[in-house]
Protein backbone atom coordinates (compact mmCIF):
# COMPACT_ATOMS: atom_id res chain seq x y z
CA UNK A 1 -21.79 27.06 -14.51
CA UNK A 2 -24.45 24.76 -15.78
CA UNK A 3 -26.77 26.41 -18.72
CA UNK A 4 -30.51 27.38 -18.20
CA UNK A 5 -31.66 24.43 -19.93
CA UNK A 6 -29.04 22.20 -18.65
CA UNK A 7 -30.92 19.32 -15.85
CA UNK A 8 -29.66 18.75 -12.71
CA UNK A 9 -28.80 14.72 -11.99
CA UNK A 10 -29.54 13.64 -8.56
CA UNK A 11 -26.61 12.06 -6.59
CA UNK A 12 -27.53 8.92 -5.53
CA UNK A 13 -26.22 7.04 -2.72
CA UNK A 14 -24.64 3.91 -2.51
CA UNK A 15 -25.67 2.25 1.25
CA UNK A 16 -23.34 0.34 3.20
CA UNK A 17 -23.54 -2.27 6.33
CA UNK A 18 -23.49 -1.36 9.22
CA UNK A 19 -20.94 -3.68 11.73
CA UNK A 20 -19.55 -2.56 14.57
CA UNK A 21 -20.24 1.47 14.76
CA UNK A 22 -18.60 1.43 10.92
CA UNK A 23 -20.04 1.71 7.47
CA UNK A 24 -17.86 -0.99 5.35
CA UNK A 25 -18.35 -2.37 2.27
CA UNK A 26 -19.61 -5.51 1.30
CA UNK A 27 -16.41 -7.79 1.69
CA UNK A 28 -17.95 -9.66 -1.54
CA UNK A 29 -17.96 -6.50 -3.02
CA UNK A 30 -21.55 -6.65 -4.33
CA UNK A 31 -24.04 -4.88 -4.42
CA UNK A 32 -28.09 -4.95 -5.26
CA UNK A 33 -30.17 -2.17 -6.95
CA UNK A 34 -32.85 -0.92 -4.00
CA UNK A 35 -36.30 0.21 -6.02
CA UNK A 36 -39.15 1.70 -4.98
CA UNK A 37 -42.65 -1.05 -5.13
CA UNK A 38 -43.34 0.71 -8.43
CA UNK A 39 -40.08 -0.91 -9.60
CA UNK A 40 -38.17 2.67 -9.51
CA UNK A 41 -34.34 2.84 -8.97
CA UNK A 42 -33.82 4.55 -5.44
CA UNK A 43 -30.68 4.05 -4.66
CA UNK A 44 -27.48 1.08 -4.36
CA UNK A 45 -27.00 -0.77 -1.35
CA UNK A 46 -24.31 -3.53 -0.55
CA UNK A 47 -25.64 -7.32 -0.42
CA UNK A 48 -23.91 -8.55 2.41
CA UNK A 49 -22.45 -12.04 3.02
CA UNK A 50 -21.34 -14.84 4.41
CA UNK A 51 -18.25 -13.14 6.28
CA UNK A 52 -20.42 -9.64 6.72
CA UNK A 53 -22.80 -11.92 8.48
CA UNK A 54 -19.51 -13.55 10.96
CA UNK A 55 -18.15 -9.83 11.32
CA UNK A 56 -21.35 -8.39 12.56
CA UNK A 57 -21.25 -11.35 15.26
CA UNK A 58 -18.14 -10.57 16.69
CA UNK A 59 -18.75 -7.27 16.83
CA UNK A 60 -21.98 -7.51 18.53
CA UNK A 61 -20.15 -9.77 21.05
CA UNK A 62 -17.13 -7.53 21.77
CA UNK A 63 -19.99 -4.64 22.53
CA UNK A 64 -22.28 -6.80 24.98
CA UNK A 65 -20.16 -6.51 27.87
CA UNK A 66 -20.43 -2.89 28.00
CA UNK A 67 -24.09 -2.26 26.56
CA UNK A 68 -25.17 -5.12 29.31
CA UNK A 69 -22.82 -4.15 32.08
CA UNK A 70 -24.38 -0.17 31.59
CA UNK A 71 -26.91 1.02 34.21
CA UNK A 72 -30.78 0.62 32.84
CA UNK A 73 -30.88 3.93 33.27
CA UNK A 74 -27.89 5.12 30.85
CA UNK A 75 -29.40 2.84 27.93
CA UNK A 76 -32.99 4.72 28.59
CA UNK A 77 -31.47 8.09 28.01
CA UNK A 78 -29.63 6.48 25.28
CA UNK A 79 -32.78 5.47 23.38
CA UNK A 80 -34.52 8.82 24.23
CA UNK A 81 -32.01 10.44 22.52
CA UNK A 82 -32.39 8.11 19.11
CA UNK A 83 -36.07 8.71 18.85
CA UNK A 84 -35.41 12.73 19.16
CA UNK A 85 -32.71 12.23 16.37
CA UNK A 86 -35.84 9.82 14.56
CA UNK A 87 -37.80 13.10 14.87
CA UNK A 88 -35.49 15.33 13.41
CA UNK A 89 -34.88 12.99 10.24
CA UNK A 90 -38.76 12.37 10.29
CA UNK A 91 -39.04 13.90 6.88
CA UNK A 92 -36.43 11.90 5.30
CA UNK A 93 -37.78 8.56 6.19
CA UNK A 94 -41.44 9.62 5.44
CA UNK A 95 -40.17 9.91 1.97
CA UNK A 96 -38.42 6.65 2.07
CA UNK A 97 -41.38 4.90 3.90
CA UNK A 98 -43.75 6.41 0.93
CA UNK A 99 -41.03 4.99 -1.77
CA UNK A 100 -40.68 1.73 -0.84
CA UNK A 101 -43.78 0.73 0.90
CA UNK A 102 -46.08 2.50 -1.74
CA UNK A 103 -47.97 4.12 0.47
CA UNK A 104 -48.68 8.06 -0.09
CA UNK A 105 -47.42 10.74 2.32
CA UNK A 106 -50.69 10.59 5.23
CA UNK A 107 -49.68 6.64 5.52
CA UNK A 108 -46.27 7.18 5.53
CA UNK A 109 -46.35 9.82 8.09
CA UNK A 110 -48.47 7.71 10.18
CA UNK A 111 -46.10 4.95 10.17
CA UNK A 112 -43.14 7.20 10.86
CA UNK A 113 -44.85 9.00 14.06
CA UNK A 114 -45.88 4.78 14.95
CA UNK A 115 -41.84 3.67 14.41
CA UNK A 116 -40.54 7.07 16.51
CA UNK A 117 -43.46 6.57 19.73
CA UNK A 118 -42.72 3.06 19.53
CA UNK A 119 -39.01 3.44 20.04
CA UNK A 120 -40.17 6.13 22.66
CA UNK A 121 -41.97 3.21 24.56
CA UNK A 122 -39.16 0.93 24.59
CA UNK A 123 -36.65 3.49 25.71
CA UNK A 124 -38.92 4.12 28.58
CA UNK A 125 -39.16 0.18 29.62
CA UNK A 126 -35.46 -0.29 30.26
CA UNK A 127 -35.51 0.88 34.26
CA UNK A 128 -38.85 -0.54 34.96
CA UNK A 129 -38.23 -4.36 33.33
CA UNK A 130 -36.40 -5.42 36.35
CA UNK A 131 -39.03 -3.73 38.50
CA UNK A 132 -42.01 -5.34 36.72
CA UNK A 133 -40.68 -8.89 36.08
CA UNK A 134 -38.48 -9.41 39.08
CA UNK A 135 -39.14 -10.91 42.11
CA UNK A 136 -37.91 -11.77 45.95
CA UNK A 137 -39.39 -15.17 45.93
CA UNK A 138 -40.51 -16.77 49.51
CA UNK A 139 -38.70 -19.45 50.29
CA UNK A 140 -38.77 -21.95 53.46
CA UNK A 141 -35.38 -21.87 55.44
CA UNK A 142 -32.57 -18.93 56.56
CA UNK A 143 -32.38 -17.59 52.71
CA UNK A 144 -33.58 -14.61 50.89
CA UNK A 145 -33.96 -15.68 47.27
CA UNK A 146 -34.19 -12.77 44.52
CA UNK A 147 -35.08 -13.38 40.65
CA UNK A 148 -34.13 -10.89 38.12
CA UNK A 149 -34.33 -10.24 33.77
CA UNK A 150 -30.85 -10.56 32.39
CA UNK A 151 -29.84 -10.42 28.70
CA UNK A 152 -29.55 -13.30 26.99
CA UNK A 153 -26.54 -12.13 24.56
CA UNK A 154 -26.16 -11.75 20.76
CA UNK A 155 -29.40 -11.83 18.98
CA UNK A 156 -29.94 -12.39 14.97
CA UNK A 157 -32.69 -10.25 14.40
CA UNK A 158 -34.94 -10.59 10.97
CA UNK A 159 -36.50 -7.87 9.88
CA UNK A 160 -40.36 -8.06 8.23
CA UNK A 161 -40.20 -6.46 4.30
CA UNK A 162 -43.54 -4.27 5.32
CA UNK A 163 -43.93 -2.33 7.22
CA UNK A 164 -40.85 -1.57 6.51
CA UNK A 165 -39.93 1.18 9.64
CA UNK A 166 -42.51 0.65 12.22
CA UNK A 167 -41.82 -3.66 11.35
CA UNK A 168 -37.88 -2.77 11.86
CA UNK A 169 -38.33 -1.25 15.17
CA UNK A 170 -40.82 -3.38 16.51
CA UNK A 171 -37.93 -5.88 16.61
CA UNK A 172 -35.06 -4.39 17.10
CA UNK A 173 -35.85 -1.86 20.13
CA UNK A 174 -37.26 -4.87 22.43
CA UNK A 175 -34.03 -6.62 21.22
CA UNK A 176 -31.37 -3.60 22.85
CA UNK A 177 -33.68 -1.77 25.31
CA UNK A 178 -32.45 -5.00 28.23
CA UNK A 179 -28.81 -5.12 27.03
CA UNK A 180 -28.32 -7.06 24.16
CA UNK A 181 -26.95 -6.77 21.40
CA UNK A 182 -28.51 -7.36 17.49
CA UNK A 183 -27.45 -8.10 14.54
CA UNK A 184 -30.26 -7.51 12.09
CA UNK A 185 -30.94 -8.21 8.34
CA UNK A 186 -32.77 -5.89 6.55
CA UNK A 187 -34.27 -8.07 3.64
CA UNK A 188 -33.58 -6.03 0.22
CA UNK A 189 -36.86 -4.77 -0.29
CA UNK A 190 -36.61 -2.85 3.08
CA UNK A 191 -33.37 -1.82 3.45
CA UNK A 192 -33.47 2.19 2.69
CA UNK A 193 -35.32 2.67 5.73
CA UNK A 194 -32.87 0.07 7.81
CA UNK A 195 -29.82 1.74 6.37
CA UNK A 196 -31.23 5.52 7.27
CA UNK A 197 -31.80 4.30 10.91
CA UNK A 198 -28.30 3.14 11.05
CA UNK A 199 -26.73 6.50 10.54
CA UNK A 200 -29.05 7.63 13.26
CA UNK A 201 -27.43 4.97 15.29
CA UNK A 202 -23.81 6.22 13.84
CA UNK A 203 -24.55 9.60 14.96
CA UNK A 204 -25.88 9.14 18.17
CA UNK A 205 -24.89 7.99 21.57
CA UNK A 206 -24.99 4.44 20.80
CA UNK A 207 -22.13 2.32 21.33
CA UNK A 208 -20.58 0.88 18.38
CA UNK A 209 -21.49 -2.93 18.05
CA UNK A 210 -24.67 -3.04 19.94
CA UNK A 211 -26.65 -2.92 16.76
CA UNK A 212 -25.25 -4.41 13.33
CA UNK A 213 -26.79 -4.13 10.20
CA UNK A 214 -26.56 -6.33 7.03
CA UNK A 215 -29.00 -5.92 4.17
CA UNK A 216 -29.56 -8.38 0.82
CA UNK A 217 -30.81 -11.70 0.94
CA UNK A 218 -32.27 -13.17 4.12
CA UNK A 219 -31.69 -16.70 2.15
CA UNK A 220 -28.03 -16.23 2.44
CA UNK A 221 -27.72 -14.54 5.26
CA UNK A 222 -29.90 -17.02 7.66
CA UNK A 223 -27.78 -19.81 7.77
CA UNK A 224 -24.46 -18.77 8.85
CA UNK A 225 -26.54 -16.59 11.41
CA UNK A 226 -28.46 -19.71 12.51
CA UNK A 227 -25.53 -21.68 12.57
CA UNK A 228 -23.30 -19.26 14.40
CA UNK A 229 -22.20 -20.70 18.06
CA UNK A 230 -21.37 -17.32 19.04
CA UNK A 231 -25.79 -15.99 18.48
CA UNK A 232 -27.83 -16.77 21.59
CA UNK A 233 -30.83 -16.23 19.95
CA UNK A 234 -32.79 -15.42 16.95
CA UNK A 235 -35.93 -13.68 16.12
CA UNK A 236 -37.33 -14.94 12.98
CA UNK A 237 -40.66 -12.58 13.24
CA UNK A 238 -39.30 -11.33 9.53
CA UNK A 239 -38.91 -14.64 7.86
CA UNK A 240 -41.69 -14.89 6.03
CA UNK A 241 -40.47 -18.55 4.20
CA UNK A 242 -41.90 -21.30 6.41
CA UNK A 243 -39.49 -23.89 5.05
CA UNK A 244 -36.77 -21.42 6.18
CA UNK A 245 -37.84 -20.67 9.34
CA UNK A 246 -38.16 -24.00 10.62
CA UNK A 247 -34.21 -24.53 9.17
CA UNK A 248 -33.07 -22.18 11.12
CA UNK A 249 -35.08 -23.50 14.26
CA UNK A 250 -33.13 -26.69 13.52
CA UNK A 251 -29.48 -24.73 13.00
CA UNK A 252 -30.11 -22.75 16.33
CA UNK A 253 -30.38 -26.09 18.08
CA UNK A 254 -26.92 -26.91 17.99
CA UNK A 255 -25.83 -24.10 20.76
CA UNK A 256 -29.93 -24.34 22.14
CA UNK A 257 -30.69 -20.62 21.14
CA UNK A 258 -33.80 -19.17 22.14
CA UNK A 259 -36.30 -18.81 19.16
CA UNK A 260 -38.88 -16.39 18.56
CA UNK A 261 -41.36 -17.93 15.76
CA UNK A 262 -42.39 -15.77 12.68
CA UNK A 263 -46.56 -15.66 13.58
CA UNK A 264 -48.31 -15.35 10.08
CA UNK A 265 -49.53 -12.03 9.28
CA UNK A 266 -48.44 -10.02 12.79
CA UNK A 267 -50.33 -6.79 13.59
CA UNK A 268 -47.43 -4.37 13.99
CA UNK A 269 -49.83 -1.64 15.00
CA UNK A 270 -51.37 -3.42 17.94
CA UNK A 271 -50.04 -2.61 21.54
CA UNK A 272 -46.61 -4.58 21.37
CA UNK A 273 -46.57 -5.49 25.25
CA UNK A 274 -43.70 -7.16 27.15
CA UNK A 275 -43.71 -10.27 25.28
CA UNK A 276 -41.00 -9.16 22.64
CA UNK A 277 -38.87 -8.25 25.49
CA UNK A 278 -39.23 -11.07 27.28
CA UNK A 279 -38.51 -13.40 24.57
CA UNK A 280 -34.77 -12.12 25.08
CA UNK A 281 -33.86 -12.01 29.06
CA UNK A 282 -33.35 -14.91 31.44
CA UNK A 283 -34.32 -15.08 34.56
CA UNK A 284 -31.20 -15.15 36.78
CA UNK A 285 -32.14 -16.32 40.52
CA UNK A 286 -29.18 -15.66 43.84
CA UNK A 287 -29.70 -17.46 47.01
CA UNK A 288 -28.00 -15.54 49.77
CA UNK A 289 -27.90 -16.37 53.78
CA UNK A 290 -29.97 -14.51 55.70
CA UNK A 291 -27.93 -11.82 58.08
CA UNK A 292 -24.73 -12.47 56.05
């Protein structure tokens, strides 16, 4: 038994990646130091790679068929269920969101309540999408014609450093909430809160592989994302590098992803709309005889 005088050491955790419903290591086996933005040691994390970064594609892809191919309805419930598991941990990443953002407890908590009724929003959008943005078109001749949002696929999802939860879910619920599937990086300065959100994911109903994530440097991670012929698209809303932004736009080219472009200094707390959403489905249109 420890003496009166004797201190008690916290146990601090070391935070993995998150690919395919799993919590592996780094396969580089490295690691960074995550600090608070008064420079304070908060905890290890693992600085993902090269290979990390071609893992967390294929797993993303072997999960798409299901997570698309599920009824709008079933990923709703799905998402409901994540922000009520948000809520219970809301204490947790109120601390975290104070740490690293340096903001004190009121801000944090605000942000935290913004990142949960955000998710909230999204989760309810993912039975009314095809409602609200498809179509029977009129059409001369013996033909009905129908348009309707479909997922575009795998999508390489950049996270902004601040905010650093209510930025993170901002783009990744619009990203999931139609049926795709992510694979977001968590740039180093944000990824306690990323990392906490993915055990939310472990723990809940979520399939395994629909979201993916790999935290360290967006510098090394971005190009074999970019690059990858197996990512359909990529929002770079996180990148705040120019320069590397418009490589990637040039990297995505060769399999014609579709690209979401970083907008300078974005307003996460404005009404986020259906634009986000949008940016991911494609309009899929069937022609069908009439009486047939």
């Amino acid at each position: 038994m420890p003496g009166a005088d004797s201190v008690r050491l916290a146990v601090r955790k070391t935070y993995k990646l998150f690919i395919g419903g799993a919590f592996p290591r780094s396969e580089s086996g490295r690691s960074f130091e995550v600090t608070s933005a008064q420079g304070a040691f908060l905890a290890n994390a693992a600085l993902g790679s090269r290979k990390d970064a071609r893992d967390a594609v294929k797993a993303a892809r072997a999960a798409f068929g299901g997570w698309s191919g599920a009824t709008a309805y079933n990923r709703g419930q799905i998402l409901y269920r994540i922000a009520e598991m948000l809520e219970g941990r809301r204490d947790q990443f109120v601390a975290e969101v104070s740490a690293v953002d340096g903001l004190p407890a009121e801000a944090a908590e605000a942000q935290v309540d913004a990142a949960i009724d955000r998710w909230v929003w999204y989760a309810g959008w993912s039975d009314k999408l095809s409602q609200v943005r498809g179509t029977v078109n009129p059409v001369a001749g013996p033909y009905w014609n129908v348009s309707s949002p479909e997922p575009t696929g795998v999508v390489a999802v950049f996270a902004p450093v601040r905010p650093s939860l209510l930025g993170l879910v901002s783009v990744l619920a619009p990203v999931i909430v139609s049926g795709n599937t992510a694979v977001l990086v968590a740039p180093e300065a944000a990824g306690l809160p990323a990392i906490t959100l993915a055990e939310v994911l472990a723990t809940s109903d979520l399939p395994g592989g629909v979201v993916n994530m790999l935290t360290g440097r967006v510098t090394e991670l971005s190009k074999p994302l970019a690059e990858h012929l197996d990512v359909d698209a990529l929002d770079l809303t996180g990148v705040s590098d120019a320069s590397l932004a418009t490589e990637m736009e040039r990297a995505g080219a060769q399999n014609l992803k579709r690209i979401r472009r970083p907008v300078p200094d974005p307003d996460w707390s404005s009404d986020p709309g259906l634009d986000r959403m949008m940016s991911f489905l494609e309009i899929k249109t069937v022609w069908h005889p009439v009486g047939v």
